[in-house]
Protein backbone atom coordinates (compact mmCIF):
# COMPACT_ATOMS: atom_id res chain seq x y z
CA UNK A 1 38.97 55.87 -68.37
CA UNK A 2 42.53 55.67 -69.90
CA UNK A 3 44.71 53.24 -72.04
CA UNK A 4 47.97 53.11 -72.52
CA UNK A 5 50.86 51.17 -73.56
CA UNK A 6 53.61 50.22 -71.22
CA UNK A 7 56.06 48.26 -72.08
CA UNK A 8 54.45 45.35 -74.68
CA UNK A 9 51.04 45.16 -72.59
CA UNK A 10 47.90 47.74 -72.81
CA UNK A 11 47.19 49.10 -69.32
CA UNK A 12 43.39 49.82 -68.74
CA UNK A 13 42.32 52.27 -66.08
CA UNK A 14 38.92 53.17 -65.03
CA UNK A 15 38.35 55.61 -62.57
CA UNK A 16 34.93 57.60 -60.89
CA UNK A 17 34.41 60.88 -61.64
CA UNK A 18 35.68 61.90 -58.45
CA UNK A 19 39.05 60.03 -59.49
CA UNK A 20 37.85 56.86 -57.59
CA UNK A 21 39.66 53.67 -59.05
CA UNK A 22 37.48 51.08 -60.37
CA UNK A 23 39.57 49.03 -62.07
CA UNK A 24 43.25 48.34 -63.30
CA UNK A 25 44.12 45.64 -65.68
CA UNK A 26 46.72 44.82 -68.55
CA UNK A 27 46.57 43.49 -71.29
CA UNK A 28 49.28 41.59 -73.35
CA UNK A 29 49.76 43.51 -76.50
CA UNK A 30 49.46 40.86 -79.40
CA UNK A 31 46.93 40.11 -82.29
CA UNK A 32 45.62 43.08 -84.47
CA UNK A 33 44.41 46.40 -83.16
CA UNK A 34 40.80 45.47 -83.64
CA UNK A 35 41.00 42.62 -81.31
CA UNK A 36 42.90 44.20 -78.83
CA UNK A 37 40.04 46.93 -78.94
CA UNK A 38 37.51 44.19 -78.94
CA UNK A 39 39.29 42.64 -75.84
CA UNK A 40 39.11 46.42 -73.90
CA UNK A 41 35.74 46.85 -74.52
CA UNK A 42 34.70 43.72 -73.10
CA UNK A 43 37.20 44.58 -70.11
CA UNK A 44 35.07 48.16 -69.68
CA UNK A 45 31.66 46.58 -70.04
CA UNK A 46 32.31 44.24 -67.20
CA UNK A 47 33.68 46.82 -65.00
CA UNK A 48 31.01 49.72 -66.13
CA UNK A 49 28.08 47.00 -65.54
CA UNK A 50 29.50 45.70 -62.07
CA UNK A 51 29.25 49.77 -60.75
CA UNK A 52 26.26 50.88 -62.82
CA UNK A 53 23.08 51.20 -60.49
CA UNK A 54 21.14 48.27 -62.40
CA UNK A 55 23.50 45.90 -61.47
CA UNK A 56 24.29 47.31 -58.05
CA UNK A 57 22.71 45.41 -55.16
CA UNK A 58 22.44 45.15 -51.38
CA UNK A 59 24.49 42.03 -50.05
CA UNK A 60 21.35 40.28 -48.25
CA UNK A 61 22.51 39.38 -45.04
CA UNK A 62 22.64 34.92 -44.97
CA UNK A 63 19.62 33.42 -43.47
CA UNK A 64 19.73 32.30 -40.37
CA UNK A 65 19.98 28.98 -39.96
CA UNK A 66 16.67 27.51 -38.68
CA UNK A 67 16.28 26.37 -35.39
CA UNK A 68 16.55 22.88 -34.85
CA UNK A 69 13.42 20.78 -34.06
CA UNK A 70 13.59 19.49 -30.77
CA UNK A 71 14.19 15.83 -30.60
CA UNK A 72 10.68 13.99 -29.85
CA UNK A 73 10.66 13.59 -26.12
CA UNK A 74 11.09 9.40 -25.48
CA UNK A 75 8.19 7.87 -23.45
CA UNK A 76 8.97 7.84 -19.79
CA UNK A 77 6.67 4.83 -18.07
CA UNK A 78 5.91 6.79 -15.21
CA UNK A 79 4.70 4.96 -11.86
CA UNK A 80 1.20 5.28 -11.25
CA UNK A 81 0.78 7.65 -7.57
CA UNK A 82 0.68 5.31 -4.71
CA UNK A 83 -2.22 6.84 -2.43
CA UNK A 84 -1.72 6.32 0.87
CA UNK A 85 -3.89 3.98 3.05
CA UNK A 86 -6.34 5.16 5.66
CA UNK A 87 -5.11 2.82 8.64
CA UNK A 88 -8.28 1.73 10.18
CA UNK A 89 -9.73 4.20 12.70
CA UNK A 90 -9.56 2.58 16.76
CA UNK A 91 -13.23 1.31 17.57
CA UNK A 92 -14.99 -0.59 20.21
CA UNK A 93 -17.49 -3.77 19.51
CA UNK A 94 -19.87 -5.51 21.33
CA UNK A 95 -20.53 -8.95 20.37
CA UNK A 96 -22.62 -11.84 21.48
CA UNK A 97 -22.61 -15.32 20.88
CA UNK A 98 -23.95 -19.12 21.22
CA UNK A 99 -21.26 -21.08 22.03
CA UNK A 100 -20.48 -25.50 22.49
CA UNK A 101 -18.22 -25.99 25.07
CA UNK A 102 -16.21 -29.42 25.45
CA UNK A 103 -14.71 -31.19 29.02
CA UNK A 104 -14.26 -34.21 29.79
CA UNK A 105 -15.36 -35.85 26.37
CA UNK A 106 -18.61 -34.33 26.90
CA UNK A 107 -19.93 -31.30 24.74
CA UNK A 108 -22.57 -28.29 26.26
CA UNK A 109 -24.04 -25.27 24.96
CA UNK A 110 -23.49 -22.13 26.62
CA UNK A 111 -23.36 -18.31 25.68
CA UNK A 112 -20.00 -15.94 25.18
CA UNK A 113 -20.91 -11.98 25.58
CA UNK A 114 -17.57 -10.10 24.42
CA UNK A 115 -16.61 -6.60 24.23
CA UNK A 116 -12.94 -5.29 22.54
CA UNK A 117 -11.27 -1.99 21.88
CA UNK A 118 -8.82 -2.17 18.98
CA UNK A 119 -6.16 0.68 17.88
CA UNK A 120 -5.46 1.48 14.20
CA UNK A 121 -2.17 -0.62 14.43
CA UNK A 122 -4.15 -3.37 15.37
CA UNK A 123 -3.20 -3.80 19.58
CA UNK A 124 -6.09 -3.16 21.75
CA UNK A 125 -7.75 -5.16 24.71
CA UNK A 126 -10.68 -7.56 25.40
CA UNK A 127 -13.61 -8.07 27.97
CA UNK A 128 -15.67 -11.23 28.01
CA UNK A 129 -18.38 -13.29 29.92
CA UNK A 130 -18.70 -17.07 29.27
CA UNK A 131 -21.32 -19.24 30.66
CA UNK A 132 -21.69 -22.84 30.30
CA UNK A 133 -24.47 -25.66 30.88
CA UNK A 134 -24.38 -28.64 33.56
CA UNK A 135 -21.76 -31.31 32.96
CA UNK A 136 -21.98 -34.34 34.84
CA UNK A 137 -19.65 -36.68 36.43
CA UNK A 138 -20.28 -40.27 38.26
CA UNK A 139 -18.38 -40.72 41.43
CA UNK A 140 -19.53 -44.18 43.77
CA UNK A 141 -23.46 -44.39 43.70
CA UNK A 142 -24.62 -41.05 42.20
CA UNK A 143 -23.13 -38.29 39.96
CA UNK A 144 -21.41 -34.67 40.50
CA UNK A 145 -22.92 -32.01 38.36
CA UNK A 146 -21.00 -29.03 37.78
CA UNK A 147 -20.65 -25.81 35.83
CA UNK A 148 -18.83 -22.75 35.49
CA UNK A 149 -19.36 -19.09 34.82
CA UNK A 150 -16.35 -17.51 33.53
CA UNK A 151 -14.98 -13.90 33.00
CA UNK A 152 -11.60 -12.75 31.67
CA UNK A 153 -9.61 -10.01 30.31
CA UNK A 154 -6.69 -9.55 28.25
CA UNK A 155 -4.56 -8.56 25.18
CA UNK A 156 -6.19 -8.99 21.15
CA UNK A 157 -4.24 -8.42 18.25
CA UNK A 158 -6.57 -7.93 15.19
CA UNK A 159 -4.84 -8.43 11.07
CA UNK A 160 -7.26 -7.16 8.79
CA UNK A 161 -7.48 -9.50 5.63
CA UNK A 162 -8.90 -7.58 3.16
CA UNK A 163 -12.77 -6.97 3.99
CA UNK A 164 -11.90 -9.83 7.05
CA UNK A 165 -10.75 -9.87 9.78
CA UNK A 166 -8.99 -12.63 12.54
CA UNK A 167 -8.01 -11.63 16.36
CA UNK A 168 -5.94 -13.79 18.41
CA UNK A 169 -6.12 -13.13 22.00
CA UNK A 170 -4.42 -14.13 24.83
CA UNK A 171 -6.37 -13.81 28.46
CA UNK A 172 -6.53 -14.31 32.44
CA UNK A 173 -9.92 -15.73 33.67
CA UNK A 174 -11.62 -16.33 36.82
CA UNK A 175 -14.26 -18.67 37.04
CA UNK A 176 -16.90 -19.41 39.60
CA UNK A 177 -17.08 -23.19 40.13
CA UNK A 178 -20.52 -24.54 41.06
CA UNK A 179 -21.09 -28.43 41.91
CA UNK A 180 -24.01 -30.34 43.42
CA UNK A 181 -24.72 -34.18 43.93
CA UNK A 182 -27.51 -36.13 42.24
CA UNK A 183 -28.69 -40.08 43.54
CA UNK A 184 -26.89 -39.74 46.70
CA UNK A 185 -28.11 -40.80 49.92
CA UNK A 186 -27.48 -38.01 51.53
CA UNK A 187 -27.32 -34.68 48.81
CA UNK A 188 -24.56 -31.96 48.91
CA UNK A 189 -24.11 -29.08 46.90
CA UNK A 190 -20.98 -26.37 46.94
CA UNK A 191 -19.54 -23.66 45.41
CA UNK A 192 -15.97 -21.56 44.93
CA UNK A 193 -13.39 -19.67 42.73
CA UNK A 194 -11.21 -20.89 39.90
CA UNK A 195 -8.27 -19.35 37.78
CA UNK A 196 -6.90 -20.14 34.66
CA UNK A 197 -5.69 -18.70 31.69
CA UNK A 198 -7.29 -18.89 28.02
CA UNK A 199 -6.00 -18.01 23.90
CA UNK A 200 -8.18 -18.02 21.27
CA UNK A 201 -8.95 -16.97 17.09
CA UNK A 202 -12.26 -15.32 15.90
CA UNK A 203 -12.60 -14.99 12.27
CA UNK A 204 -14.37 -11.52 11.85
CA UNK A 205 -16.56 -11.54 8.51
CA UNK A 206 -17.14 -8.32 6.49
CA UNK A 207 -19.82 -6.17 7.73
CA UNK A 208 -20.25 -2.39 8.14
CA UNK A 209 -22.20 -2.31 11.31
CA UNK A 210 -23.34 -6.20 12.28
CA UNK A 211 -20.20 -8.51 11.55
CA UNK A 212 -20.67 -12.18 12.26
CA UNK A 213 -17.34 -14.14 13.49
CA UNK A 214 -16.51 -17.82 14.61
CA UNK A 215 -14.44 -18.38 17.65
CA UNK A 216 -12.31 -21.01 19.15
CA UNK A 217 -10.73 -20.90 22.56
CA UNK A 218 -8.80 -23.05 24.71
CA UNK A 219 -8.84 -22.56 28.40
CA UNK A 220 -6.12 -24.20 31.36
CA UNK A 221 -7.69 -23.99 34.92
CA UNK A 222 -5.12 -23.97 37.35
CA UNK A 223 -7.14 -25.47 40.45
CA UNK A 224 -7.68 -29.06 41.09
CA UNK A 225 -11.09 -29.53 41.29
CA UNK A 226 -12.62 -33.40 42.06
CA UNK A 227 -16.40 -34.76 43.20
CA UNK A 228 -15.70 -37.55 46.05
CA UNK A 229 -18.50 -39.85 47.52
CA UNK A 230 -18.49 -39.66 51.10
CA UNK A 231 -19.95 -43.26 51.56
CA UNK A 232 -17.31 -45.13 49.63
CA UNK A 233 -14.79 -42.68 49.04
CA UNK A 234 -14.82 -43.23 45.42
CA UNK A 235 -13.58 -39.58 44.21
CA UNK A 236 -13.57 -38.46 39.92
CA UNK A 237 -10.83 -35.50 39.38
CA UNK A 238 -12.86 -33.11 37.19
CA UNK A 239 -10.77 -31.88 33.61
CA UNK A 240 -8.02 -28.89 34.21
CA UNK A 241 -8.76 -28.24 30.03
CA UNK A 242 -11.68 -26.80 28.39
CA UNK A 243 -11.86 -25.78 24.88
CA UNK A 244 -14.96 -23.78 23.14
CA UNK A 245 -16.16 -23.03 19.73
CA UNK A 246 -18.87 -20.08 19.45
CA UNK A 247 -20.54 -18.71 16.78
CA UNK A 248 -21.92 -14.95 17.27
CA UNK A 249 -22.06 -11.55 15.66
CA UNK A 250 -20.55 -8.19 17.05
CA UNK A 251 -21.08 -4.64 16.55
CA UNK A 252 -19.15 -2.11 15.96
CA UNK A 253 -18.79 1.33 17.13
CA UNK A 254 -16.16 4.04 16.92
């Protein structure tokens, strides 16, 4: 430590024992002696504390600043997963049915036996046998009775509603044609082939192995039938249209 006077200031030095500067200040020289001394002493202390190893400490290194909280993740409505639907496997059915069959104004029962093989996009193909009761006619004196038994093949496209189902079908039919006169002097009876071509719905209720269904079919014969009384001549043209409605229940295989 040293203090001096230069010029009309005090000049305070305080160095380390190993000549180390620790501090350098002057002080303007005014007021008594014993307040400049007061004044130098204060100047020391301040200096002697800021070095002396009570006071000394470690500059901490600043905290780190903390880590932001991550913003709260907004609710995303996510869809729900779509699962994918099993298209229905292909399968076969057998059905059978009671059917009423209308001509001519007049109504008859008769039987439908049916058989179909359907894809899993719905196309497939149909088999079926139709028979129908006597119909009867009057031509001159007596009547014509007649009566068909019909088979036919063709196209079905089946839409699945649900646990229903409906087919349309489309189909080409042959037919064999039977007549026979009744009350006639002299009796006759013959027989031959028809064609035609039919369309129809069947409404398929649910079922896992039995499934009932309602039909309806139109058919369009294509050969001119008529009954003709050979005594008078009188002739009746028998009806080119049929139309059907049976009631049955099918069942299904794979």
């Amino acid at each position: 430590m040293r203090i001096d006077t230069v010029d009309d200031a005090v000049e305070i030095v305080l160095r380390r024992a190993d000549g180390t500067l620790i501090g350098r200040r002057r002080l303007q020289a005014q007021g008594p002696c014993d307040e400049r001394a007061r004044i130098a002493a204060i100047v020391l202390a301040t200096w002697e504390s800021d070095i002396h190893p009570a006071f000394e400490r470690e500059a901490a290194p600043p905290p780190e600043p903390p880590a932001p909280s991550p913003a709260p993740a907004a609710d995303v409505a996510k869809p729900m997963p779509t699962v994918p639907v099993a298209p229905a496997p292909a399968r076969w059915e057998l059905g059978v049915g009671a059917a009423t069959s209308l001509a001519g104004g007049t109504f008859v029962a008769g039987a439908r036996v049916a058989g179909a093989f359907v894809r899993a996009s719905g196309i497939g193909a149909q088999m079926m046998i139709a028979g129908e009761g006597d119909r009867s006619t009057t031509a001159g004196s007596g009547q014509a009775v007649w009566s068909r038994l019909t088979a036919g093949a063709g196209p079905v496209y089946r839409r699945h509603l649900g646990v229903w189902a409906v087919d349309g079908n489309l189909a080409l039919v042959a037919a064999l044609f039977r007549v026979h006169g009744e009350q006639y002097p002299v009796g006759y009876q013959g027989s031959g082939w028809d064609g035609g071509f039919a369309a129809g719905v069947r409404l398929i209720a649910p079922g896992k192995v039995w499934r009932p269904w309602l039909a309806i079919d139109a058919t369009r014969w294509l050969d001119r039938r008529d009954v003709r009384e050979a005594v008078s001549g009188q002739a009746r043209e028998l009806p080119a249209w049929a139309a059907s409605t049976s009631l049955g229940v099918s069942f299904f295989g794979r």
